[in-house]
Protein backbone atom coordinates (compact mmCIF):
# COMPACT_ATOMS: atom_id res chain seq x y z
CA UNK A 1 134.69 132.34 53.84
CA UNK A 2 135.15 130.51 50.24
CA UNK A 3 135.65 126.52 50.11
CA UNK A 4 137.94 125.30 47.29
CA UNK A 5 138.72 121.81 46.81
CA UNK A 6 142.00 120.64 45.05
CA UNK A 7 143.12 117.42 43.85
CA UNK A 8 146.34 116.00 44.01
CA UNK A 9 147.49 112.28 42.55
CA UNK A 10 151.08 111.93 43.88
CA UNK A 11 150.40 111.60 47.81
CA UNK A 12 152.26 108.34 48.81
CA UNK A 13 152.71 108.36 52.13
CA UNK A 14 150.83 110.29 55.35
CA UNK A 15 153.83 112.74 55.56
CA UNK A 16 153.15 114.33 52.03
CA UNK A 17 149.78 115.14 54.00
CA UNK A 18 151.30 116.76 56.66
CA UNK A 19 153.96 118.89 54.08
CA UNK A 20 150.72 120.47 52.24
CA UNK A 21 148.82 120.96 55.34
CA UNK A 22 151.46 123.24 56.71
CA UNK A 23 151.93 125.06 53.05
CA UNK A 24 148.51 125.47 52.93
CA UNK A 25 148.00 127.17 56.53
CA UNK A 26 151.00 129.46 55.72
CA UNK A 27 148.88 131.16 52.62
CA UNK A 28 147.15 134.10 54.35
CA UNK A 29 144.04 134.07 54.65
CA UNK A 30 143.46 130.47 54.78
CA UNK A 31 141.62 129.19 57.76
CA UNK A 32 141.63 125.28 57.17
CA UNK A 33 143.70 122.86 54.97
CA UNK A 34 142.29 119.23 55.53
CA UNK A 35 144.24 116.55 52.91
CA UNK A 36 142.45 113.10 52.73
CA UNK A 37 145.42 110.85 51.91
CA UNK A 38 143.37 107.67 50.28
CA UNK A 39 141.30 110.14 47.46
CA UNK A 40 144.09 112.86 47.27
CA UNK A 41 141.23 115.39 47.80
CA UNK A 42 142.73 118.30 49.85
CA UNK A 43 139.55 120.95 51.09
CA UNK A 44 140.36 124.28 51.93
CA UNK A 45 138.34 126.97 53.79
CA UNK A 46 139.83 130.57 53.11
CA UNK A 47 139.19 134.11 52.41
CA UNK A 48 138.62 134.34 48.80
CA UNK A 49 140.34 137.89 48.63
CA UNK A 50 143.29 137.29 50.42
CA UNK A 51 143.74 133.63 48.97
CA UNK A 52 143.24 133.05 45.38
CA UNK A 53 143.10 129.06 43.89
CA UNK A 54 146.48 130.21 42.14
CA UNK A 55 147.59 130.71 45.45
CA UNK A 56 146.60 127.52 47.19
CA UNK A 57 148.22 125.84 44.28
CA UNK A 58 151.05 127.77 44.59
CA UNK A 59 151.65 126.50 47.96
CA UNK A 60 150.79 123.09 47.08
CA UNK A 61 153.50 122.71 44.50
CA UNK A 62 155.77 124.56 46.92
CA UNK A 63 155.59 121.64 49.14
CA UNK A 64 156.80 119.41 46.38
CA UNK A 65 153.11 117.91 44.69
CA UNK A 66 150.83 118.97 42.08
CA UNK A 67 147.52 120.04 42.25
CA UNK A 68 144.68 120.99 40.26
CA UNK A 69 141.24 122.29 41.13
CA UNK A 70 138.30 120.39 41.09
CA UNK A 71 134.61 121.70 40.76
CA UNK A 72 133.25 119.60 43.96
């Protein structure tokens, strides 16, 4: 299992958490999606062969937000 963390800057309210959370559990492969509304820090547990970061970013933008990857 690989743990990726992304960042996104444009959550306003605790439904955009909800809209990634539920993009990010429909990438295969991905076991967890956990979105921390106040820092915009959104951790993801997945299988790194089935899920790539371009993937999980994918989704995220999908849902209507940026994201980026961060290194911690």
């Amino acid at each position: 299992m690989k743990k990726t963390t992304l960042r996104s800057q444009e959550l306003s309210c605790p439904s955009c958490v909800a809209k990634i959370e539920k993009a990010l559990g429909a990438v295969d492969g991905v076991e967890l999606a956990k979105v921390h509304f106040n820092t915009g820090r959104i951790e993801i547990e997945h299988d790194g062969t089935r899920a790539s970061v371009d993937d999980l970013v994918k989704a995220v933008r999908s849902a209507g937000y940026e994201a980026r990857p961060t290194p911690f």
